[in-house]
N, C-alpha and C. Protein backbone atom coordinates (compact mmCIF):
# COMPACT_ATOMS: atom_id res chain seq x y z
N UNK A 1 -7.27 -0.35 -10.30
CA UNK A 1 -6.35 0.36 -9.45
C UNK A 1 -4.96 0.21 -10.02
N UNK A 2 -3.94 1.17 -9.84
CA UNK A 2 -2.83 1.06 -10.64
C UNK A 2 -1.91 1.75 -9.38
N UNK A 3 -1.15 0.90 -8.92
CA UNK A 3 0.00 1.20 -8.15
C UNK A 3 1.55 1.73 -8.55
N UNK A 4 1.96 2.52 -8.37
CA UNK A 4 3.72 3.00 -8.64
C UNK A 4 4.44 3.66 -7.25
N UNK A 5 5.11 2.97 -7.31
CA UNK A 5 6.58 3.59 -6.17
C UNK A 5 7.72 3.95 -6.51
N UNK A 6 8.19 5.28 -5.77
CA UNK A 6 9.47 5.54 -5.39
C UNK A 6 10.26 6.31 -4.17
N UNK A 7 10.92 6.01 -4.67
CA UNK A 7 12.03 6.49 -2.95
C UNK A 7 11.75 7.48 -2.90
N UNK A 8 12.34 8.57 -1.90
CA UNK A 8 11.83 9.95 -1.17
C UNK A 8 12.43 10.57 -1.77
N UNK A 9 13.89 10.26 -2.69
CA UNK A 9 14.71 11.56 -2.96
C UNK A 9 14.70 11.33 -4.65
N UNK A 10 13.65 10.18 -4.91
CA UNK A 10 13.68 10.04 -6.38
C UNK A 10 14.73 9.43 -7.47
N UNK A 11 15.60 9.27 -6.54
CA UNK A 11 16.96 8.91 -7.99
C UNK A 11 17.56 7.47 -7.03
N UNK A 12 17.95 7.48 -5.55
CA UNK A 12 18.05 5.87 -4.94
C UNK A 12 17.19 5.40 -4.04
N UNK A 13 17.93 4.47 -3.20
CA UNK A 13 16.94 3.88 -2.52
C UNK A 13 17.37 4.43 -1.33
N UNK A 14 16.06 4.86 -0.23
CA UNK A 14 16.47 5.45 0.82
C UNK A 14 17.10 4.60 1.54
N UNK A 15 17.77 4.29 2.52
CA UNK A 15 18.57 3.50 3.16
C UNK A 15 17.70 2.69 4.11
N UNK A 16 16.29 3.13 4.35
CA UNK A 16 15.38 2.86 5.37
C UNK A 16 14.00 1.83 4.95
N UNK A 17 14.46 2.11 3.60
CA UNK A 17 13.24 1.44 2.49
C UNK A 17 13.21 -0.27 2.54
N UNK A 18 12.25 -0.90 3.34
CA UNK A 18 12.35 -1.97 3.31
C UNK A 18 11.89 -3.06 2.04
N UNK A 19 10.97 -2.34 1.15
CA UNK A 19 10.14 -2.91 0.42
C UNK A 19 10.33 -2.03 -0.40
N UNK A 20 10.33 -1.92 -1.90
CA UNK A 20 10.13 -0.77 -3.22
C UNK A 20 9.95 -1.55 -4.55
N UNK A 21 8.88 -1.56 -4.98
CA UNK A 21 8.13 -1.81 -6.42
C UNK A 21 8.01 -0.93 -6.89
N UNK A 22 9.08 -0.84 -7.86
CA UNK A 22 8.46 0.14 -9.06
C UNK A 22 7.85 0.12 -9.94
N UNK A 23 7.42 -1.32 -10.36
CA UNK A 23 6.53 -1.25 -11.28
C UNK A 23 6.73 -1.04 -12.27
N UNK A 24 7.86 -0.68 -13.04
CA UNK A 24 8.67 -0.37 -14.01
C UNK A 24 8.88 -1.70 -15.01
N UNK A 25 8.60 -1.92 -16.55
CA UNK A 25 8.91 -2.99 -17.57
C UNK A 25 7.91 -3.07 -18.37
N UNK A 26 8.36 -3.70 -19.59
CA UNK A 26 7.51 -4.09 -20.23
C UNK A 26 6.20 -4.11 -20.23
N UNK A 27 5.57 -3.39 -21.05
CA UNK A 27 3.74 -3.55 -21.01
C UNK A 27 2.94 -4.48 -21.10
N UNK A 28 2.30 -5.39 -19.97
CA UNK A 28 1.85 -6.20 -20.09
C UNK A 28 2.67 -7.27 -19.44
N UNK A 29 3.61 -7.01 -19.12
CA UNK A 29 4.72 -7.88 -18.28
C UNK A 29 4.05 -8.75 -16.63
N UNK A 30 4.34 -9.40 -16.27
CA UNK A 30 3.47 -9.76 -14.92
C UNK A 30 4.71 -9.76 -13.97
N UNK A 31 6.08 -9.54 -14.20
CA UNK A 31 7.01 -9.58 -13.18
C UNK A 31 7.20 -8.45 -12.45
N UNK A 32 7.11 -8.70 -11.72
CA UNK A 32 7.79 -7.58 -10.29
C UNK A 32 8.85 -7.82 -9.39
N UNK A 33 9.46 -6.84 -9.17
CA UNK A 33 10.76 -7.05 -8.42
C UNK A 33 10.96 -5.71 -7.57
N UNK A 34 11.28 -6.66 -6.55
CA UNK A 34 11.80 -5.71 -4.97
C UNK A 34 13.09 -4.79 -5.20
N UNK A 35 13.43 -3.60 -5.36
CA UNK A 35 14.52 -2.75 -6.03
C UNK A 35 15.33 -2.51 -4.45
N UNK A 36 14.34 -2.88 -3.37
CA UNK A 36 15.34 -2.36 -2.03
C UNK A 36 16.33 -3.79 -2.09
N UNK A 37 16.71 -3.44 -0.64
CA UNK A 37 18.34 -4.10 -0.33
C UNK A 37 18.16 -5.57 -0.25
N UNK A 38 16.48 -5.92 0.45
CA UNK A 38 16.36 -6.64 0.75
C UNK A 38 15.97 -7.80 0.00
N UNK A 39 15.40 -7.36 -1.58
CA UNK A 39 15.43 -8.45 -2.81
C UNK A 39 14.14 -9.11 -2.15
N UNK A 40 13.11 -9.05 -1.71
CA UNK A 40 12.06 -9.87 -1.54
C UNK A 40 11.36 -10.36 -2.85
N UNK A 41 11.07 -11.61 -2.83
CA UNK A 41 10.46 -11.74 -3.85
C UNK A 41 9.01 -11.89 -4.00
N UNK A 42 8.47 -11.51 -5.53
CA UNK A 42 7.23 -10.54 -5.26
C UNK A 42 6.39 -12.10 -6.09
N UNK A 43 5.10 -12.50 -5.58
CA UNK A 43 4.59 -13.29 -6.33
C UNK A 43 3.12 -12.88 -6.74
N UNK A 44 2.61 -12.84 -7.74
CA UNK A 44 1.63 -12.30 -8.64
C UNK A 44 0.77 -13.46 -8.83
N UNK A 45 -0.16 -13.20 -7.97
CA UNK A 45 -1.67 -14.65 -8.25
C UNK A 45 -2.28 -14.22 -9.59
N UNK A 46 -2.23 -16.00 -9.97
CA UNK A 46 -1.86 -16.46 -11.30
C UNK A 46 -1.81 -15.37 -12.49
N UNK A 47 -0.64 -14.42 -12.28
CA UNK A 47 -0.30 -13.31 -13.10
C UNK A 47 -1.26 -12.55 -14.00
N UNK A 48 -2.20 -12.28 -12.55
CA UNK A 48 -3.35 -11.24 -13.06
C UNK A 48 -2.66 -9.63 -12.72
N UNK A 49 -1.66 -9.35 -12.60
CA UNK A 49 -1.32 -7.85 -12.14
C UNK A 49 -0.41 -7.74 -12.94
N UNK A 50 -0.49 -6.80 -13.77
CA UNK A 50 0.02 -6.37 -14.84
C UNK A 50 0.94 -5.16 -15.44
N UNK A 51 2.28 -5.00 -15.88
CA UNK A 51 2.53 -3.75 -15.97
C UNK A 51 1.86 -3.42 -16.61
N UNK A 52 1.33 -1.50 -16.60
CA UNK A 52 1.09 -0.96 -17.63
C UNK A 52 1.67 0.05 -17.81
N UNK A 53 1.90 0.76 -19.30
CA UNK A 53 2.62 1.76 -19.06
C UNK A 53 1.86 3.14 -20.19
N UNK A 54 0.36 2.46 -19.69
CA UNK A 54 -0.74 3.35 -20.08
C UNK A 54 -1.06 4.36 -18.98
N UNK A 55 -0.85 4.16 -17.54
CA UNK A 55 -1.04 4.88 -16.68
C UNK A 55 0.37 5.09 -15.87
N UNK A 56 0.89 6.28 -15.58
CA UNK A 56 2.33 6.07 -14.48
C UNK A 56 2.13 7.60 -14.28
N UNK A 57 2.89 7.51 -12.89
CA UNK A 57 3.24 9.42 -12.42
C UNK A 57 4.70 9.30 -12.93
N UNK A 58 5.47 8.41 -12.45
CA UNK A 58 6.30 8.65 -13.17
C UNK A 58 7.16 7.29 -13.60
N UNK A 59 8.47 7.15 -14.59
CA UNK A 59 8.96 5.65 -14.91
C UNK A 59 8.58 5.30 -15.80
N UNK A 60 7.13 5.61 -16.13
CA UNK A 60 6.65 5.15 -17.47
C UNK A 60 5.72 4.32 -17.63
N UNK A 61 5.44 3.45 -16.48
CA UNK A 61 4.85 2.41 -15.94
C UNK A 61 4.13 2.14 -14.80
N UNK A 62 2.91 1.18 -14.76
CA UNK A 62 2.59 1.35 -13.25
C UNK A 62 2.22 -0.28 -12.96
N UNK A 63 1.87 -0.58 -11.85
CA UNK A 63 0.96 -1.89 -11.61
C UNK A 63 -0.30 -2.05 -11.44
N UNK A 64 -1.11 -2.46 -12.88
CA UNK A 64 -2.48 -2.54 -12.84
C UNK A 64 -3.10 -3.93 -12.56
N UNK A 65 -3.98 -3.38 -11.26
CA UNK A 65 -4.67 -4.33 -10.76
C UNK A 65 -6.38 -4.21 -11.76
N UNK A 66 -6.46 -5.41 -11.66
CA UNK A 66 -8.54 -4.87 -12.36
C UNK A 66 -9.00 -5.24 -11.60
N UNK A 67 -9.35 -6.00 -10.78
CA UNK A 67 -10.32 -5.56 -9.92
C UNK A 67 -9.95 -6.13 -8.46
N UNK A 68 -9.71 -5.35 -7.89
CA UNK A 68 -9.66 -5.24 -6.10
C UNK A 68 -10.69 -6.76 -5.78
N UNK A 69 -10.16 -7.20 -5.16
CA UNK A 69 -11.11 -8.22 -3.97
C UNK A 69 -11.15 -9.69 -4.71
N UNK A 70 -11.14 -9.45 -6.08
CA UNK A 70 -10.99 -10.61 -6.41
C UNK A 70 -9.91 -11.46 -7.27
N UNK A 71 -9.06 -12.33 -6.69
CA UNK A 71 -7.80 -12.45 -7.17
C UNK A 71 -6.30 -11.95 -7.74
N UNK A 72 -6.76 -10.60 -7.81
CA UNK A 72 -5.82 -9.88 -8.42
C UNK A 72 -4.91 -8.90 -7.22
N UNK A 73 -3.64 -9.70 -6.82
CA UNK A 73 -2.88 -9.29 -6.04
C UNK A 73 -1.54 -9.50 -6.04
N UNK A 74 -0.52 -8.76 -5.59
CA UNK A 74 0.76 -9.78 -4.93
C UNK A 74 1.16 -9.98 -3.81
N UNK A 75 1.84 -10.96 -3.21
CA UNK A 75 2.05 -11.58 -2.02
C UNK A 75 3.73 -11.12 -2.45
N UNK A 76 4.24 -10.75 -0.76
CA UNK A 76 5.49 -11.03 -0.65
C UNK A 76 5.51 -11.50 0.89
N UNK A 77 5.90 -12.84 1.10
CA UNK A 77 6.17 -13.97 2.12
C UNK A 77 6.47 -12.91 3.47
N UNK A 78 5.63 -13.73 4.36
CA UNK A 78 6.40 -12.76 6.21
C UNK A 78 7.46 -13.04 5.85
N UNK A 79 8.16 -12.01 6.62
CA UNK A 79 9.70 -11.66 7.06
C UNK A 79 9.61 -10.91 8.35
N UNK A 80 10.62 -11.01 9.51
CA UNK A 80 10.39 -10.58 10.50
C UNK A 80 10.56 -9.28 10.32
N UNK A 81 11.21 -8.26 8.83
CA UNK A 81 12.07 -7.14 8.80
C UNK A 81 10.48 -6.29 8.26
N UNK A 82 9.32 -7.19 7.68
CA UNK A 82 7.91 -6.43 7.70
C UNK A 82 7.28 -6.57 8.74
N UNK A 83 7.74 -6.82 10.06
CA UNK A 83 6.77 -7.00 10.86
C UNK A 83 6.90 -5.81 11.72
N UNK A 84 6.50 -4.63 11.69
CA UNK A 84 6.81 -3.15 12.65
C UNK A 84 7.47 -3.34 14.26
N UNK A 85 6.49 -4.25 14.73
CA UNK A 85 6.26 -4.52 16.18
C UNK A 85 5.78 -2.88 16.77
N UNK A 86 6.29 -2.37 17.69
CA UNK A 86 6.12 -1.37 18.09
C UNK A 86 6.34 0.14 17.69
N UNK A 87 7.90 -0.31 16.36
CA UNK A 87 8.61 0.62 16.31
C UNK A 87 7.60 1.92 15.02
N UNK A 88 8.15 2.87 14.87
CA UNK A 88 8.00 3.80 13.96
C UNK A 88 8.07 3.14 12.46
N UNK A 89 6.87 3.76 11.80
CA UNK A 89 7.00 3.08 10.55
C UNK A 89 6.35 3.92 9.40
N UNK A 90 6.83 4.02 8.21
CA UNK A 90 6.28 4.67 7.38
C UNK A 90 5.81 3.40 6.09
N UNK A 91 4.42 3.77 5.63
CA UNK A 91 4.40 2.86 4.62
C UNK A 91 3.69 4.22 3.41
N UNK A 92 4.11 4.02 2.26
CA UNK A 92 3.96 5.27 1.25
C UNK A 92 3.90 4.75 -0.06
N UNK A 93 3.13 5.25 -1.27
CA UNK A 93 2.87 4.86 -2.41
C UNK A 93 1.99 5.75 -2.79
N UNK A 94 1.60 5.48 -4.50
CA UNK A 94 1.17 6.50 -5.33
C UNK A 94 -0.11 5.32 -5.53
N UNK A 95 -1.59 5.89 -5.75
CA UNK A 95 -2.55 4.73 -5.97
C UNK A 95 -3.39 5.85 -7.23
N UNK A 96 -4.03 5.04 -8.29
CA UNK A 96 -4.44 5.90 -9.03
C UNK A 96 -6.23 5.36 -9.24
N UNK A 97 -7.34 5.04 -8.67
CA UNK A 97 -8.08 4.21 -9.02
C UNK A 97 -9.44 4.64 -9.77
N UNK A 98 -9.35 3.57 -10.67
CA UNK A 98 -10.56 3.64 -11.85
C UNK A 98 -12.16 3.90 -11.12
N UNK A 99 -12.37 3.83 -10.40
CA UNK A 99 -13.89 3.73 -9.84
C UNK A 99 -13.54 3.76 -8.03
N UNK A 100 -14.49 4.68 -7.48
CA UNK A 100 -14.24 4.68 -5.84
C UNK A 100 -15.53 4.09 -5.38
N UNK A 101 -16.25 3.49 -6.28
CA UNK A 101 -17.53 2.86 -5.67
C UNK A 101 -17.31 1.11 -4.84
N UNK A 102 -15.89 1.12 -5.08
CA UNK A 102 -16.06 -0.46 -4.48
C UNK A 102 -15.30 -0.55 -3.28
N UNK A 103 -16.34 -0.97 -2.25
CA UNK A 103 -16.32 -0.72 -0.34
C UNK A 103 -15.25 -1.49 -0.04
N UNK A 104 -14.47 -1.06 1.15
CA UNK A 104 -13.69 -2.14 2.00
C UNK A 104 -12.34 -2.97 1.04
N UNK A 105 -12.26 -2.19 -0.50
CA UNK A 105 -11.21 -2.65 -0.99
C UNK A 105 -9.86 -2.45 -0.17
N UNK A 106 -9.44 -3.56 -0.79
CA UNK A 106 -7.81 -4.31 0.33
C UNK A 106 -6.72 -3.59 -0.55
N UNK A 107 -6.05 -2.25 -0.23
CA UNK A 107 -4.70 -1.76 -0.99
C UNK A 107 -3.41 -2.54 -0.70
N UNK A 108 -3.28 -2.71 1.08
CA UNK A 108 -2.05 -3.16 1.21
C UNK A 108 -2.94 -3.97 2.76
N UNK A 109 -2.15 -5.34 2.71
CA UNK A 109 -3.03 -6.06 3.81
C UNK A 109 -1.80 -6.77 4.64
N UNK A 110 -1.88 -7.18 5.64
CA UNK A 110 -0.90 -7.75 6.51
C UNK A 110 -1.75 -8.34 7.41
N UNK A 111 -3.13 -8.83 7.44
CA UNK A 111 -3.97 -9.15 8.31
C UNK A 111 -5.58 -9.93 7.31
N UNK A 112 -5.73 -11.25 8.57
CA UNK A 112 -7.50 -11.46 8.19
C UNK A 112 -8.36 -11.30 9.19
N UNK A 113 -7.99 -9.52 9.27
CA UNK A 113 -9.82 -8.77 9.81
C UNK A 113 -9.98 -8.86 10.99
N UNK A 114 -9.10 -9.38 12.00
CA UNK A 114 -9.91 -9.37 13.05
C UNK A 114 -8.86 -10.32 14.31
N UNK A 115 -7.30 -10.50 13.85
CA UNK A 115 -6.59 -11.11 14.87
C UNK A 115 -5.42 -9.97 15.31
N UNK A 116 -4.92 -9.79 16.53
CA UNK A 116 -4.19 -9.12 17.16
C UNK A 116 -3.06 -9.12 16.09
N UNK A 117 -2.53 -7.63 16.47
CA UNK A 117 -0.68 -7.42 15.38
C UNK A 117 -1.44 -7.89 14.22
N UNK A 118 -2.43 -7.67 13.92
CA UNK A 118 -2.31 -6.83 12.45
C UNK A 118 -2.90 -6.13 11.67
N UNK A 119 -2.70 -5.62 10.40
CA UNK A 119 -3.01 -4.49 10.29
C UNK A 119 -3.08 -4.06 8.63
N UNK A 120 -4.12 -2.92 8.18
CA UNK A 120 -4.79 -3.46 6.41
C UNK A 120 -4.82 -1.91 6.03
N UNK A 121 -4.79 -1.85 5.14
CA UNK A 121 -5.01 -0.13 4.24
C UNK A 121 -5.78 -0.50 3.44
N UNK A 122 -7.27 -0.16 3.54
CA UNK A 122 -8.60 -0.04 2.79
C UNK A 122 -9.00 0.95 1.98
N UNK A 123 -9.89 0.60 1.01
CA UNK A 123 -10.56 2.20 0.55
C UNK A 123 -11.81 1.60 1.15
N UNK A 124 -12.83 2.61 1.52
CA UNK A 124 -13.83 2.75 1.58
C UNK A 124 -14.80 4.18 1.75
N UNK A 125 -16.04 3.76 0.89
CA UNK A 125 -16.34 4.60 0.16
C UNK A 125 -16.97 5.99 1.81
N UNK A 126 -17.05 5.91 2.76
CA UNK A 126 -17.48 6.62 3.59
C UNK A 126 -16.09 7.46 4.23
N UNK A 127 -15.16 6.52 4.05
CA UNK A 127 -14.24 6.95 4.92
C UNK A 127 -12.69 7.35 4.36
N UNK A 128 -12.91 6.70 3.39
CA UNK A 128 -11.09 7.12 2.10
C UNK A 128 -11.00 6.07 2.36
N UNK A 129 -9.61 6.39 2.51
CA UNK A 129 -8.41 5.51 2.99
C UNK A 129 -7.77 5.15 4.35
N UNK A 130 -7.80 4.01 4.53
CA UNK A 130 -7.66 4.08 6.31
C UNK A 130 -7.12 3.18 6.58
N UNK A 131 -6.15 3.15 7.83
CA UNK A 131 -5.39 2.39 8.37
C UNK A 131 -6.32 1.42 9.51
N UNK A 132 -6.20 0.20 9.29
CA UNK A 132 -7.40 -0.39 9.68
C UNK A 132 -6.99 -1.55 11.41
N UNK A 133 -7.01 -1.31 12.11
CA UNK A 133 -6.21 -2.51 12.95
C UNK A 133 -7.57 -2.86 13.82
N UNK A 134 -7.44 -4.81 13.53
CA UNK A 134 -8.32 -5.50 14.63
C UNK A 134 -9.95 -4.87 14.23
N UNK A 135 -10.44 -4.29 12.75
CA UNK A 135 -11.45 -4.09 12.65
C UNK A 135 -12.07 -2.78 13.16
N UNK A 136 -11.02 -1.62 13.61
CA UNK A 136 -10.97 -0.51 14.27
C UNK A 136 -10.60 0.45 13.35
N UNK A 137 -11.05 1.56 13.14
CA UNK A 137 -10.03 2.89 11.83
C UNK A 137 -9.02 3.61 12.60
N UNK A 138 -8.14 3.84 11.97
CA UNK A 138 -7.46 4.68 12.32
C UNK A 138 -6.55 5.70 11.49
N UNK A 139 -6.99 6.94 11.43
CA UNK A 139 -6.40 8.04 10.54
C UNK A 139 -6.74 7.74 9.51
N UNK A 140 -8.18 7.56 9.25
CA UNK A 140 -9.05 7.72 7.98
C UNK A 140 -9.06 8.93 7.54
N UNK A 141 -8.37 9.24 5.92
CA UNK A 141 -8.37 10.04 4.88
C UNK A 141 -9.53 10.84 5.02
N UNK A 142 -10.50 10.39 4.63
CA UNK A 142 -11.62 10.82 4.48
C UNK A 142 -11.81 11.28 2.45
N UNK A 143 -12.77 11.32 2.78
CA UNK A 143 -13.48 11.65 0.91
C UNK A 143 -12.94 12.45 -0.07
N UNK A 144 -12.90 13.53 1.16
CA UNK A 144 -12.94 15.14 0.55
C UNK A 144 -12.08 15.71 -0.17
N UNK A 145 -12.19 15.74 -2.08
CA UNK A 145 -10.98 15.87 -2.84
C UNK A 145 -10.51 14.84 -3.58
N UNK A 146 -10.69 13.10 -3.21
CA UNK A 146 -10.34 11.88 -3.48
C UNK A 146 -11.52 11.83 -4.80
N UNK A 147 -10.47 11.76 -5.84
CA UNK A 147 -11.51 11.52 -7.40
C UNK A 147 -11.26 10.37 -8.02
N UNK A 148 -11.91 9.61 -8.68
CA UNK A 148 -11.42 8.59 -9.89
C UNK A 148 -10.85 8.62 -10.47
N UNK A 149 -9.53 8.16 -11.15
CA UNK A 149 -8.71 8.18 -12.06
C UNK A 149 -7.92 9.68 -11.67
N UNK A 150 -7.57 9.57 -10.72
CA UNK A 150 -6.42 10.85 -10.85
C UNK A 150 -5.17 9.94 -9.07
N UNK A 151 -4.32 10.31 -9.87
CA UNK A 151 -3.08 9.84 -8.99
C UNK A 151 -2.97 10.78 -7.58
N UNK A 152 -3.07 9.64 -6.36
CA UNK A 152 -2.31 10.40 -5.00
C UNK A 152 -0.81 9.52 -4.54
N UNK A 153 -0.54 10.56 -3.85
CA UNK A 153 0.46 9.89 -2.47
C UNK A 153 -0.18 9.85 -1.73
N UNK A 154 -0.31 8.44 -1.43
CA UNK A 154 -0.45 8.50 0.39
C UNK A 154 0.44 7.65 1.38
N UNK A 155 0.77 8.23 2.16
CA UNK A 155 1.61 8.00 3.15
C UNK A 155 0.93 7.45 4.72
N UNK A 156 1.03 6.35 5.50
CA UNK A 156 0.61 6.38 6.86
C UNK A 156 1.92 6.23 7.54
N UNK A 157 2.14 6.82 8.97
CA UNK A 157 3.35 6.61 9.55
C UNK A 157 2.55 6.75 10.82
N UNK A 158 4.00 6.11 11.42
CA UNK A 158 3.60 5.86 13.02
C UNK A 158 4.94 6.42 13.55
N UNK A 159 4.67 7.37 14.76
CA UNK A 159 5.67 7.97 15.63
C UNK A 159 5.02 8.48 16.69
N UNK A 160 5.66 8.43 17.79
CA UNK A 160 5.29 8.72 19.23
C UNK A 160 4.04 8.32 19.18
N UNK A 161 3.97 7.15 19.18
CA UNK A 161 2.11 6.60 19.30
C UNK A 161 1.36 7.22 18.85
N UNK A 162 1.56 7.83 17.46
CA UNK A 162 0.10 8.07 16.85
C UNK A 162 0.23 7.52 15.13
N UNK A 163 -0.81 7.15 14.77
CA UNK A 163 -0.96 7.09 13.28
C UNK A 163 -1.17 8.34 12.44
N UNK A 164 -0.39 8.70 11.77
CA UNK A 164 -1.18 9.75 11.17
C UNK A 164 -1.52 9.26 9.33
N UNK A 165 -2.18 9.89 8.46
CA UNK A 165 -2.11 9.52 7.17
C UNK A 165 -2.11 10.92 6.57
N UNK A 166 -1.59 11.10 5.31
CA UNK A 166 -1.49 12.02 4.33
C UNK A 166 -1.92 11.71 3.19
N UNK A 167 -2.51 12.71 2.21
CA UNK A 167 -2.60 12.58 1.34
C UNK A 167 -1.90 13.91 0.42
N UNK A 168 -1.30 13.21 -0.53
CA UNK A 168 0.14 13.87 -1.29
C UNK A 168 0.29 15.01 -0.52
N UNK A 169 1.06 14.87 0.66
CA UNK A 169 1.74 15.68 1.77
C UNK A 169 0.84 16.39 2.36
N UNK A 170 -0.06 15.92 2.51
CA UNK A 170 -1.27 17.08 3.76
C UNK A 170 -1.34 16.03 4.70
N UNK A 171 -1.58 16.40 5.71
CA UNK A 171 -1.72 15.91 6.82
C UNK A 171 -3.36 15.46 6.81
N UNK A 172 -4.06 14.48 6.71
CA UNK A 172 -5.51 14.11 7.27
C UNK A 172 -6.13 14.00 8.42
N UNK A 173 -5.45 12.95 9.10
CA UNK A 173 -5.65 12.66 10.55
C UNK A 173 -4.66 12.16 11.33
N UNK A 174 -4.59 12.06 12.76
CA UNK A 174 -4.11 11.75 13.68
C UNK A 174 -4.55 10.70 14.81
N UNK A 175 -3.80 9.60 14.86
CA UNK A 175 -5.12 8.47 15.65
C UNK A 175 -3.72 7.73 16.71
N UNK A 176 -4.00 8.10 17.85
CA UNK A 176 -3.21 7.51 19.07
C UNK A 176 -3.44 5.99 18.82
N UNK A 177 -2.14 5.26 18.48
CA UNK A 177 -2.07 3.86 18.29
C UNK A 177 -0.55 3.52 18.78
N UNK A 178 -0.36 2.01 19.73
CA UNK A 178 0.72 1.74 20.27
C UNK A 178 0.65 0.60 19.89
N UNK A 179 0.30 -0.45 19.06
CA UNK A 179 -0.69 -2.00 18.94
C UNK A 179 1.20 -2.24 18.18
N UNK A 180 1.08 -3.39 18.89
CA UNK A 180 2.61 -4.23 18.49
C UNK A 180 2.10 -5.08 17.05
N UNK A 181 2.67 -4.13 16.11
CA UNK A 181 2.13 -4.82 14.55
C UNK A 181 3.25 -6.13 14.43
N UNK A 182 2.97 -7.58 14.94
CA UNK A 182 3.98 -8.80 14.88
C UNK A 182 2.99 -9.50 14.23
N UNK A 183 2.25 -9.34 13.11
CA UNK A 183 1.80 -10.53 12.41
C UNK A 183 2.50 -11.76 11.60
N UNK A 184 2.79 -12.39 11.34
CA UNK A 184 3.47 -13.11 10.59
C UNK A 184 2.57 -13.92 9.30
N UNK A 185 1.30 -13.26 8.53
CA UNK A 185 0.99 -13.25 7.62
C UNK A 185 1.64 -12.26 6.93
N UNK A 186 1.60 -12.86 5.69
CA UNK A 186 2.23 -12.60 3.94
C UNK A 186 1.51 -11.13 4.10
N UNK A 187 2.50 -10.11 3.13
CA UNK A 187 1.89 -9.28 3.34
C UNK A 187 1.54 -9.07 1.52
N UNK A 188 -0.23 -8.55 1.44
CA UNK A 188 -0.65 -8.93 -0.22
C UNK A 188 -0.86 -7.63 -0.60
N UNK A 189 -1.09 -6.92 -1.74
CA UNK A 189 -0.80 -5.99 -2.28
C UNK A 189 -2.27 -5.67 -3.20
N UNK A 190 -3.07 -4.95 -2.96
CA UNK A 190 -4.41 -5.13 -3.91
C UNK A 190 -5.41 -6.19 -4.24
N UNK A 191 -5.30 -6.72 -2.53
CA UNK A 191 -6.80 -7.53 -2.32
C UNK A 191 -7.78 -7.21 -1.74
């Protein structure tokens, strides 16, 4: 799987952007760095995630994970400024992945599976991509169109109590959710 981000208008940082990896450096590099305001720092288990700048949409570069589920992730520490609670939230990125045969892979996680306030972005092979809370789906992608090795956007946001998800600007689904996202687990990046 190979991750890349950028802001909405492409050239700064949106003012709203709490988190932004670009993924951008050296080939083969294992550092990452938070480009928003907030400077979080990004930590890479035992620097298995890798730039590459064999795969990118754009920058030149991306963050290659090899294999989902097992060790290969990054952690950036709770902060109360990732914790949604109730409010409106957009979370968005470009994912490009080598093989869609492997179930229940962890893209972006803030949760273990099954405790209140919190909440995981999965692939799985029945359902896409899905916003996952307390072991429940919500605004699952779905299949249809989702290929191997070719780059999406996807976007999930929350407004007026619903989840919705996109894929590179289409609308997928719509899933009535009000769940106060206050976890205070690390949030990990391609487990």
């Amino acid at each position: 799987m190979a991750l890349s981000a950028l802001d909405r208008n492409g050239f700064g940082k949106d003012t709203h952007c709490e988190l932004l990896i670009h993924a951008n450096g050296t080939n083969g590099s294992t550092s990452f760095t938070d480009s928003s305001s907030n400077n979080f720092t990004i930590t890479n288990s035992a620097n298995s995630v890798v730039v590459s700048t064999a795969q990118s949409v754009f920058g030149g570069a991306s963050a290659q994970f090899y294999s989902l589920g097992v060790g290969t992730y990054l952690t950036v520490a709770d902060n109360a400024i990732l914790r949604f609670g109730t409010n409106p939230f957009c979370i968005d990125f470009r994912i490009r992945m080598s093989t869609l045969s492997q179930n229940f892979a962890g893209i972006i996680v803030k949760s273990s599976h099954n405790t209140a306030g919190e909440w995981a972005i999965i692939w799985n092979t029945t359902n896409g991509f899905r916003f996952v809370v307390n072991n429940t789906n919500y605004a699952s992608t779905g299949t249809s169109g989702i290929a191997a090795n070719t780059w999406y956007h996807l976007s999930f946001t929350r407004s007026g109590g619903n989840i919705r998800s996109y894929v590179d600007g289409v609308l997928r689904a719509t899933s009535a959710n009000t769940t106060n996202f206050n976890s205070t687990r690390s949030l990990i990046i391609g487990k």
